[in-house]
N, C-alpha and C. Protein backbone atom coordinates (compact mmCIF):
# COMPACT_ATOMS: atom_id res chain seq x y z
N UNK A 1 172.13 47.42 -69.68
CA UNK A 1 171.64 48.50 -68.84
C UNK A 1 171.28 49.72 -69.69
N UNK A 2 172.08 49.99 -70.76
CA UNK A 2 172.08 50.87 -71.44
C UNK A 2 170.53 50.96 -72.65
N UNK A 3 169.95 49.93 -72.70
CA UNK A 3 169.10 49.55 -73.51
C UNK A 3 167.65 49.72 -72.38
N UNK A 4 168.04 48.78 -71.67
CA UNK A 4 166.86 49.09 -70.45
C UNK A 4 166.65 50.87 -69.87
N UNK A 5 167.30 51.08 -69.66
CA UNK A 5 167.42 52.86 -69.37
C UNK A 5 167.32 53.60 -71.02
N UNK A 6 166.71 52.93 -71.48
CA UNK A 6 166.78 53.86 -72.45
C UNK A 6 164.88 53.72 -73.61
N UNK A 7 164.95 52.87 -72.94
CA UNK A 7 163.04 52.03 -72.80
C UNK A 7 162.70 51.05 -73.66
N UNK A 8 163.61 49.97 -73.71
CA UNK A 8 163.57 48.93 -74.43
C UNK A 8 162.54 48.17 -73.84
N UNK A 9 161.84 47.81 -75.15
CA UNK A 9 160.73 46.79 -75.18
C UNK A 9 160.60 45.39 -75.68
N UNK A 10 161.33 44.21 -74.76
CA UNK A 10 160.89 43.29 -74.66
C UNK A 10 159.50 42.54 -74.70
N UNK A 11 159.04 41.99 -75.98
CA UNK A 11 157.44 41.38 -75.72
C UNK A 11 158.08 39.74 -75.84
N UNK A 12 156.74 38.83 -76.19
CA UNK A 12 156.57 37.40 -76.17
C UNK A 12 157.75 36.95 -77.12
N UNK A 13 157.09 37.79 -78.76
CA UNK A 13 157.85 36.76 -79.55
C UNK A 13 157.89 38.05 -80.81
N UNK A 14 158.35 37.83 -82.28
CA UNK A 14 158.32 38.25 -83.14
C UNK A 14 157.02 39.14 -83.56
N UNK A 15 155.62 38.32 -84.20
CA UNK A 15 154.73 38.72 -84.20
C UNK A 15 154.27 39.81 -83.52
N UNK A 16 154.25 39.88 -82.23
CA UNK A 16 153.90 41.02 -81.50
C UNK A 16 154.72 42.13 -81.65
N UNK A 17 155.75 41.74 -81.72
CA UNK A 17 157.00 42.99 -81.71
C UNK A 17 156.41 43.88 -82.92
N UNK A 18 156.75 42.88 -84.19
CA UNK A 18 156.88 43.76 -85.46
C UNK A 18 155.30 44.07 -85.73
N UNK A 19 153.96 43.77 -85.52
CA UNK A 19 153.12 43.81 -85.97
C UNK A 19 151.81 44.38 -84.96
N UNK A 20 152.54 44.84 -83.85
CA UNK A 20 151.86 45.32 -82.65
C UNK A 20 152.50 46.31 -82.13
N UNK A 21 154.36 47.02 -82.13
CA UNK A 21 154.81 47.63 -81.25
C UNK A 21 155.50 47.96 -82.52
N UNK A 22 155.78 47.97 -83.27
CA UNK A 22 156.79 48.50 -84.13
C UNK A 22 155.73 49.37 -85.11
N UNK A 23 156.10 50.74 -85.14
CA UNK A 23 155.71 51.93 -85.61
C UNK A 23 156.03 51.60 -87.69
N UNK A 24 157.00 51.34 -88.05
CA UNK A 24 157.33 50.94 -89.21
C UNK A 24 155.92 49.79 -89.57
N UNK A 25 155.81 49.00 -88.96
CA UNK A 25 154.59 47.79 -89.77
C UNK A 25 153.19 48.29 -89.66
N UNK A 26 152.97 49.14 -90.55
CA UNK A 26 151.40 49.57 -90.99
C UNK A 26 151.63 50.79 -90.41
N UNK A 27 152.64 51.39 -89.48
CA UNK A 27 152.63 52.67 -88.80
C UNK A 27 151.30 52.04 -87.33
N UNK A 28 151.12 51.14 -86.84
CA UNK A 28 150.49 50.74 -85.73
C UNK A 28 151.15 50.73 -84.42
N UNK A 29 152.08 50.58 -84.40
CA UNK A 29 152.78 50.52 -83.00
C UNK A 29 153.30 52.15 -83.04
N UNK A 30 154.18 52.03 -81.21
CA UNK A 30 154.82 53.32 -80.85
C UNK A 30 156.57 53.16 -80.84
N UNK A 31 157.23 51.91 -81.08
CA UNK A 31 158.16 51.78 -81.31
C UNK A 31 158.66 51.93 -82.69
N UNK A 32 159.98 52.26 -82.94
CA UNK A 32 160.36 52.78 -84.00
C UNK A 32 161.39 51.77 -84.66
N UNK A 33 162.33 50.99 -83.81
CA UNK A 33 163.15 50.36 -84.50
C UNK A 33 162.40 48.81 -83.65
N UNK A 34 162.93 47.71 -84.43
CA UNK A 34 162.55 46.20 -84.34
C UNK A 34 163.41 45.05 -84.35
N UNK A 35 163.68 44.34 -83.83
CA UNK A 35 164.58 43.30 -84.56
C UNK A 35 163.58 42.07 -85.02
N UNK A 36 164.09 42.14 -86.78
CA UNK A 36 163.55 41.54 -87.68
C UNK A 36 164.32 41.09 -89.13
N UNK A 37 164.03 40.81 -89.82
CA UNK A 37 164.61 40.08 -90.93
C UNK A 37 164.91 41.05 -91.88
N UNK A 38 166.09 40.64 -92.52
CA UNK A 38 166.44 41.64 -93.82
C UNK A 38 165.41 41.89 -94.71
N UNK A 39 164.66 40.64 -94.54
CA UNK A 39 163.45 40.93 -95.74
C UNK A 39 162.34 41.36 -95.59
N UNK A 40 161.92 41.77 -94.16
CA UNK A 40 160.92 42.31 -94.00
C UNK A 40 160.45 43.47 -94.74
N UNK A 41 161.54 44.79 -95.36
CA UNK A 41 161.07 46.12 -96.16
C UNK A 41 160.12 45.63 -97.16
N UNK A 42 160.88 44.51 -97.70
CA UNK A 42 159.96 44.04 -98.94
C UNK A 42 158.31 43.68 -98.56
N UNK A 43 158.44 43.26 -97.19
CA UNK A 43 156.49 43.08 -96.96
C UNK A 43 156.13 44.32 -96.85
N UNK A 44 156.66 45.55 -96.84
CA UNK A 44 156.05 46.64 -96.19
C UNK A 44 156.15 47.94 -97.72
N UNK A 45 156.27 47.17 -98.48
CA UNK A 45 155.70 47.90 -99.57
C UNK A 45 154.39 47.91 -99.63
N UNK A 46 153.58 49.23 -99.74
CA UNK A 46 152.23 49.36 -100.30
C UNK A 46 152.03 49.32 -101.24
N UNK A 47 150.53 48.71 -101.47
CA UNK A 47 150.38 47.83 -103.10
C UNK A 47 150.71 49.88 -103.46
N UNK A 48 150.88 49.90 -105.34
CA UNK A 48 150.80 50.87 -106.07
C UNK A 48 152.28 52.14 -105.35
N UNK A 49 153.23 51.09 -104.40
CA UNK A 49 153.76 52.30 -104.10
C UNK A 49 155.37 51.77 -104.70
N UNK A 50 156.67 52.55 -104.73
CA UNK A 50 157.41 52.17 -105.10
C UNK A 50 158.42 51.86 -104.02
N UNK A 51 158.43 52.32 -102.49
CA UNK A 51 159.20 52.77 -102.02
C UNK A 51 158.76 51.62 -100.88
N UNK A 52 159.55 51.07 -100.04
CA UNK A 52 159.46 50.34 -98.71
C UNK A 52 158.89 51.35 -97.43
N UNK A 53 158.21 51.09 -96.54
CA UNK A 53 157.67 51.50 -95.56
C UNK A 53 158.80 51.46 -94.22
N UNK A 54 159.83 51.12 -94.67
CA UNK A 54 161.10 50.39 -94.25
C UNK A 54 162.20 49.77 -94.77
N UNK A 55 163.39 50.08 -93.49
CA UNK A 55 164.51 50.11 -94.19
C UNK A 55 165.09 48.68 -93.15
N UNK A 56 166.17 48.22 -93.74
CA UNK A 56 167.35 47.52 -93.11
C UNK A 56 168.21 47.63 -92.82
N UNK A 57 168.68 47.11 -91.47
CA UNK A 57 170.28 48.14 -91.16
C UNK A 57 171.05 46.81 -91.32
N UNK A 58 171.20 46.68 -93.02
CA UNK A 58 172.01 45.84 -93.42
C UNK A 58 174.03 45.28 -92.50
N UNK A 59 174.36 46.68 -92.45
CA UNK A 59 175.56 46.27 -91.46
C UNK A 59 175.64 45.37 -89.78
N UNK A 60 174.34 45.35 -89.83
CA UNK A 60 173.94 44.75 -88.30
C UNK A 60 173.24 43.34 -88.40
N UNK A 61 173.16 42.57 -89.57
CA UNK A 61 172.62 41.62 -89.57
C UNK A 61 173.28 40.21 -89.36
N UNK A 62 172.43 39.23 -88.89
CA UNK A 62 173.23 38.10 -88.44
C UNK A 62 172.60 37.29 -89.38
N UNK A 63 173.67 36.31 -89.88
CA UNK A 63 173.06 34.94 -90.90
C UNK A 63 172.37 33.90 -90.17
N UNK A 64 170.89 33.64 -90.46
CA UNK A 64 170.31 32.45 -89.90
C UNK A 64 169.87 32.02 -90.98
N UNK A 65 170.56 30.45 -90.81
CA UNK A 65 170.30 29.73 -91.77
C UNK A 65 169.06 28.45 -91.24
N UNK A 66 168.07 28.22 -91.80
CA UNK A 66 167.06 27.26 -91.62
C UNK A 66 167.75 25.94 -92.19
N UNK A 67 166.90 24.67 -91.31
CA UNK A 67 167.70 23.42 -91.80
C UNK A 67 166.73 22.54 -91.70
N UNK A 68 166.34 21.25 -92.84
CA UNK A 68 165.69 20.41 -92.61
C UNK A 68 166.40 19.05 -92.82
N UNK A 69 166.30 18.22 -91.97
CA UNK A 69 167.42 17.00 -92.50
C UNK A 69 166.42 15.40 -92.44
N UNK A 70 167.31 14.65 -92.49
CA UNK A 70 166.49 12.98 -91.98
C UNK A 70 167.48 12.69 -90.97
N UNK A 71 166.55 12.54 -89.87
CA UNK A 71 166.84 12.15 -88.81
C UNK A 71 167.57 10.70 -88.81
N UNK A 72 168.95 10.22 -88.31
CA UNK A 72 169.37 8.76 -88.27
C UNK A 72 168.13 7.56 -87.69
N UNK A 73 168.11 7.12 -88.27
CA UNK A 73 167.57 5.96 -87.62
C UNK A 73 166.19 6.27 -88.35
N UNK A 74 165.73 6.97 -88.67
CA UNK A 74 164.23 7.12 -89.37
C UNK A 74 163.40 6.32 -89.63
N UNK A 75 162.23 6.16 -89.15
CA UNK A 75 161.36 4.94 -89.31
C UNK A 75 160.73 5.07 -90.97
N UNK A 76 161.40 6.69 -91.22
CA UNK A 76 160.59 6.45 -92.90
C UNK A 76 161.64 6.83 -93.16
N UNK A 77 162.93 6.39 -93.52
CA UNK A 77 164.29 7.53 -94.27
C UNK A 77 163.26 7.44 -96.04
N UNK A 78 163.12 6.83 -95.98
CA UNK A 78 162.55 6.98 -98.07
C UNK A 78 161.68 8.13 -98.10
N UNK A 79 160.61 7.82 -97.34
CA UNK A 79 159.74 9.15 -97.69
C UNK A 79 160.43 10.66 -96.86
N UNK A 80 161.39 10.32 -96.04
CA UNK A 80 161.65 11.63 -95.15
C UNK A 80 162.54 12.61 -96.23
N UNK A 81 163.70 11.66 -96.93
CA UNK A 81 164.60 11.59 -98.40
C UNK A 81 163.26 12.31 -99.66
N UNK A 82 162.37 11.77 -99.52
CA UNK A 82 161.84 12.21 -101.00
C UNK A 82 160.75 13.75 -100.27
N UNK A 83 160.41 14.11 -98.95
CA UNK A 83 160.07 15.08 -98.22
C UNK A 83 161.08 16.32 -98.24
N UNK A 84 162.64 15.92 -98.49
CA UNK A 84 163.37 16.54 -98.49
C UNK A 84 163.72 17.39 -100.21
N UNK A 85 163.45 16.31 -100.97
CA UNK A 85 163.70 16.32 -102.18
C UNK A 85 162.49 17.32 -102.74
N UNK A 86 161.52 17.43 -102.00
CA UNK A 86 159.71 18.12 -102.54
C UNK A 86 160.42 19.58 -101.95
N UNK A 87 160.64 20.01 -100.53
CA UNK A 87 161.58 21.08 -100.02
C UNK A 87 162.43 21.94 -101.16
N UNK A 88 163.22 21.01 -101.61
CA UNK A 88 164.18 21.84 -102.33
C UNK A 88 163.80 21.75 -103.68
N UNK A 89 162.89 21.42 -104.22
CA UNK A 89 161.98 21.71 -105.84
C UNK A 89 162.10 23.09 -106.19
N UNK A 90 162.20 23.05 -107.49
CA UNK A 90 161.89 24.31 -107.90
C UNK A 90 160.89 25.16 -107.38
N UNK A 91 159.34 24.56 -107.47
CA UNK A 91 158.50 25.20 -107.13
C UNK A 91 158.18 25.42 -105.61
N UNK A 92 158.78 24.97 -104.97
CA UNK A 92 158.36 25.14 -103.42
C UNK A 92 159.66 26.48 -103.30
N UNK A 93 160.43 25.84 -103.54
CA UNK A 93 161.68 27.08 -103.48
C UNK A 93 161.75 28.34 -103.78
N UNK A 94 160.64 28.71 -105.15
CA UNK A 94 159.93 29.55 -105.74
C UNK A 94 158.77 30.36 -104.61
N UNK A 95 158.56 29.49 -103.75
CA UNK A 95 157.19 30.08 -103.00
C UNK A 95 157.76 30.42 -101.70
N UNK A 96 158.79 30.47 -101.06
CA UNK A 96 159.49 30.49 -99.88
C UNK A 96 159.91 32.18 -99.75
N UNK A 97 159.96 32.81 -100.58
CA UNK A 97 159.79 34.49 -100.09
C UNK A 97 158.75 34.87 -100.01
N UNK A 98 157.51 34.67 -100.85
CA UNK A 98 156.45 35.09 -100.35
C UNK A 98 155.75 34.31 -99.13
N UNK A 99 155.85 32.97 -98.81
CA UNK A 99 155.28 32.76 -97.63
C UNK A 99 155.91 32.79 -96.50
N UNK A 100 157.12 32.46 -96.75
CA UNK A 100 158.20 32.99 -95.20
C UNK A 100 159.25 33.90 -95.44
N UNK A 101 159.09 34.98 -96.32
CA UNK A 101 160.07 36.08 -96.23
C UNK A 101 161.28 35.59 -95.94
N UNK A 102 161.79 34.56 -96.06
CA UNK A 102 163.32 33.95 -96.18
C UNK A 102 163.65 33.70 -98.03
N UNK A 103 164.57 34.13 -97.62
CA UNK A 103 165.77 33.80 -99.03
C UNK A 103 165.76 31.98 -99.67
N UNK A 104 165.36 31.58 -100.39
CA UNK A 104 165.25 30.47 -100.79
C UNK A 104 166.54 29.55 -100.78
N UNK A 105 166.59 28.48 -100.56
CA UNK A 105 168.16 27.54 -100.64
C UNK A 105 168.67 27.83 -102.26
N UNK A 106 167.79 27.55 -102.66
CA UNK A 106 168.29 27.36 -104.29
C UNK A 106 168.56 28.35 -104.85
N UNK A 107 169.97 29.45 -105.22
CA UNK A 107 170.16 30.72 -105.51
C UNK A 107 169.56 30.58 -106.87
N UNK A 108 169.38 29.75 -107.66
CA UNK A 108 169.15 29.92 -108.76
C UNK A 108 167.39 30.56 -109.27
N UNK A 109 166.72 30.46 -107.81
CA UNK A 109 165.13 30.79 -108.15
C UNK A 109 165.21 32.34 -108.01
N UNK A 110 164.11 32.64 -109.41
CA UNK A 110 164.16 34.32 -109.65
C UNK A 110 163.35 34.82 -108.31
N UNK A 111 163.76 35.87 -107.38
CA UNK A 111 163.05 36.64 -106.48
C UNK A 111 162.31 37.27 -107.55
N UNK A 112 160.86 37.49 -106.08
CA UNK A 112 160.11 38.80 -106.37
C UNK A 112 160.49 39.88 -106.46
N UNK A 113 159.69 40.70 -107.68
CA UNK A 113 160.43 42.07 -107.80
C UNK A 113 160.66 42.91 -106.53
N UNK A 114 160.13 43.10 -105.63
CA UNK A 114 159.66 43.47 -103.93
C UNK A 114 161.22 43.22 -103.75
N UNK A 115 161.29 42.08 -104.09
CA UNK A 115 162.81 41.65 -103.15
C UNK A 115 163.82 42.41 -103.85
N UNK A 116 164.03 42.36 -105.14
CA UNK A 116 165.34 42.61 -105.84
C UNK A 116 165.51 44.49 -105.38
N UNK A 117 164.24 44.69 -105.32
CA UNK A 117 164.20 46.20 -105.03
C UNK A 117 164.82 46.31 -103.47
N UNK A 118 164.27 46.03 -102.30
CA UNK A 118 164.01 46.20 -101.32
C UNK A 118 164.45 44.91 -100.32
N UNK A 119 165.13 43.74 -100.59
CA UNK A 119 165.45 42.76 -99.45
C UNK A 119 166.66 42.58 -99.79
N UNK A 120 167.70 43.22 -100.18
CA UNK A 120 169.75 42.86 -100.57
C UNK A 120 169.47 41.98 -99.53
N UNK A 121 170.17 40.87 -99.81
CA UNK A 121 171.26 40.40 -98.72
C UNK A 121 172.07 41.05 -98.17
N UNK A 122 172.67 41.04 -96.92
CA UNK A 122 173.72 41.68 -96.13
C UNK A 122 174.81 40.80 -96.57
N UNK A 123 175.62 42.54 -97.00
CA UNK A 123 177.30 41.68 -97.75
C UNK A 123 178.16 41.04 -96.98
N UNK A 124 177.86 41.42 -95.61
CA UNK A 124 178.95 40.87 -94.39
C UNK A 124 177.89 41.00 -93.04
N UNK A 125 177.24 39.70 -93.36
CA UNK A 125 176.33 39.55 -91.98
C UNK A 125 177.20 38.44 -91.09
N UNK A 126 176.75 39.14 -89.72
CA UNK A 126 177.70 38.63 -88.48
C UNK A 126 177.33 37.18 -88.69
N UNK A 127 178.17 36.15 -88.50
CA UNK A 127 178.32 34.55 -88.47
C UNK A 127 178.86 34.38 -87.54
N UNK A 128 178.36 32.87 -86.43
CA UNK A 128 178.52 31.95 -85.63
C UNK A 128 178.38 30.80 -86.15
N UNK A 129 179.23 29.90 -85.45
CA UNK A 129 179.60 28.84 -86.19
C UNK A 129 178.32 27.95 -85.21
N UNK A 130 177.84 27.00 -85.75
CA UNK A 130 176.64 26.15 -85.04
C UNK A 130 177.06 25.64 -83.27
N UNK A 131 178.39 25.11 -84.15
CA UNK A 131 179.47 24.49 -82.19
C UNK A 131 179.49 25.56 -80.93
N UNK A 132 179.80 26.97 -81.32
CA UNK A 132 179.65 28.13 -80.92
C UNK A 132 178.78 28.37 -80.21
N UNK A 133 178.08 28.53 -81.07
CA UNK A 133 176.25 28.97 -80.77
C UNK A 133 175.88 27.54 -79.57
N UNK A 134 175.83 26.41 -79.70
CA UNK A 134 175.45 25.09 -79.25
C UNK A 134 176.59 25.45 -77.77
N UNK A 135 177.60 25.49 -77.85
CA UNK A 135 178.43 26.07 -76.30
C UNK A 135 178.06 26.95 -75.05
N UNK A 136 177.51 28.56 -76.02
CA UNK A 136 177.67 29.01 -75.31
C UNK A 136 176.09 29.96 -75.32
N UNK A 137 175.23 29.20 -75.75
CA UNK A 137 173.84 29.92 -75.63
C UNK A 137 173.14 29.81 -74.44
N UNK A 138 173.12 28.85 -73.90
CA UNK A 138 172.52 28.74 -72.12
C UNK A 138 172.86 30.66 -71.54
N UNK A 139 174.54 30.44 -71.62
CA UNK A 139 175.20 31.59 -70.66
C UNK A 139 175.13 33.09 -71.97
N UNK A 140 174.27 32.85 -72.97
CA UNK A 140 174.17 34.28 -73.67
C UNK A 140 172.82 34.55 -73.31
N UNK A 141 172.02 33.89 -73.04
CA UNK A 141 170.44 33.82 -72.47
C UNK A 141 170.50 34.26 -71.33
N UNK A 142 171.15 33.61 -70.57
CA UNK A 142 171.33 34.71 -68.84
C UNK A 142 171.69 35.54 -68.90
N UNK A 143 172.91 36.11 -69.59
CA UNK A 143 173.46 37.19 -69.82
C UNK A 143 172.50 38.15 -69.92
N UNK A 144 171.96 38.10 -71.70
CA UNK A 144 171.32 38.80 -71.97
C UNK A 144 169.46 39.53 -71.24
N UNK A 145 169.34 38.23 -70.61
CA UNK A 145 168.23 38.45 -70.06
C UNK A 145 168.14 39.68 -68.42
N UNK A 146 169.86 38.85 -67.87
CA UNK A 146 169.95 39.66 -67.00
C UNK A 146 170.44 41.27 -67.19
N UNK A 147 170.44 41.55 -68.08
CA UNK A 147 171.41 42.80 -68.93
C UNK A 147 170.10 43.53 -69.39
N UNK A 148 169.11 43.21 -70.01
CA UNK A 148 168.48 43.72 -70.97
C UNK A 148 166.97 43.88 -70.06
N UNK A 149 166.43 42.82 -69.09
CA UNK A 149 165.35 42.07 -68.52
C UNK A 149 165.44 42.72 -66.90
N UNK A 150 166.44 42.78 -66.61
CA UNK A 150 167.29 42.83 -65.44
C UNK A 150 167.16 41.95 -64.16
């Protein structure tokens, strides 16, 4: 209630939010704060500039972790196994901040300078355990929808 009375803007999806309503991405929108990724400051450096166009409210962040697996029973487990194996390569692993602004699996690949400057990891981002999340997301979706959506 407190969010709705206060002129929270619910759109479709991500894209629109941060790149249509959010005042921080290019300064185009009329909203000021977003929910978005730790690593977003780092896209919002201007070429020749030193400084992020944006900040992270690192204490508020939640860990989402991406997952690709082989499905049991797989009509290709070999190629799904060696699909998995191309995933976690050096060089694809290498290319995973600049094309999806996510943190790479493999800690060992050097970030972009963008990042080391401007995307920290959050030292204590909020965690749910998958069982958790899988329990009780139906009734955090109503919740929230009826709370926020009304």
């Amino acid at each position: 209630a407190a969010l709705a009375g206060n002129g929270v803007k619910v759109v479709k999806g991500w894209t629109e939010a941060y790149s249509s309503e959010f005042s921080g991405s290019s300064g185009k929108g009329s909203r000021p704060l977003v929910v978005s990724y730790s690593t977003s400051p780092a896209f919002e450096v201007p070429k020749g500039a030193k400084e992020s166009n944006t900040t992270a409210l690192l204490q508020t962040c939640f860990r989402q972790v991406e997952y690709a697996g082989v499905i049991a029973g797989a009509q290709n487990e070999v190629g799904a196994r060696k699909f998995i194996d191309f995933l976690l390569s050096k060089k694809v692993q290498a290319d995973i901040p600049g094309q999806m602004y996510m943190y790479p699996a493999d800690t060992s690949v050097e970030l972009p300078t963008e990042w080391q400057q401007h995307a920290p990891l959050a030292e204590q981002p909020f965690t749910v355990s998958a069982e958790t999340i899988s329990a009780k997301r139906d009734g955090w979706i109503r919740d929230w929808t009826a709370k926020v959506l009304g």
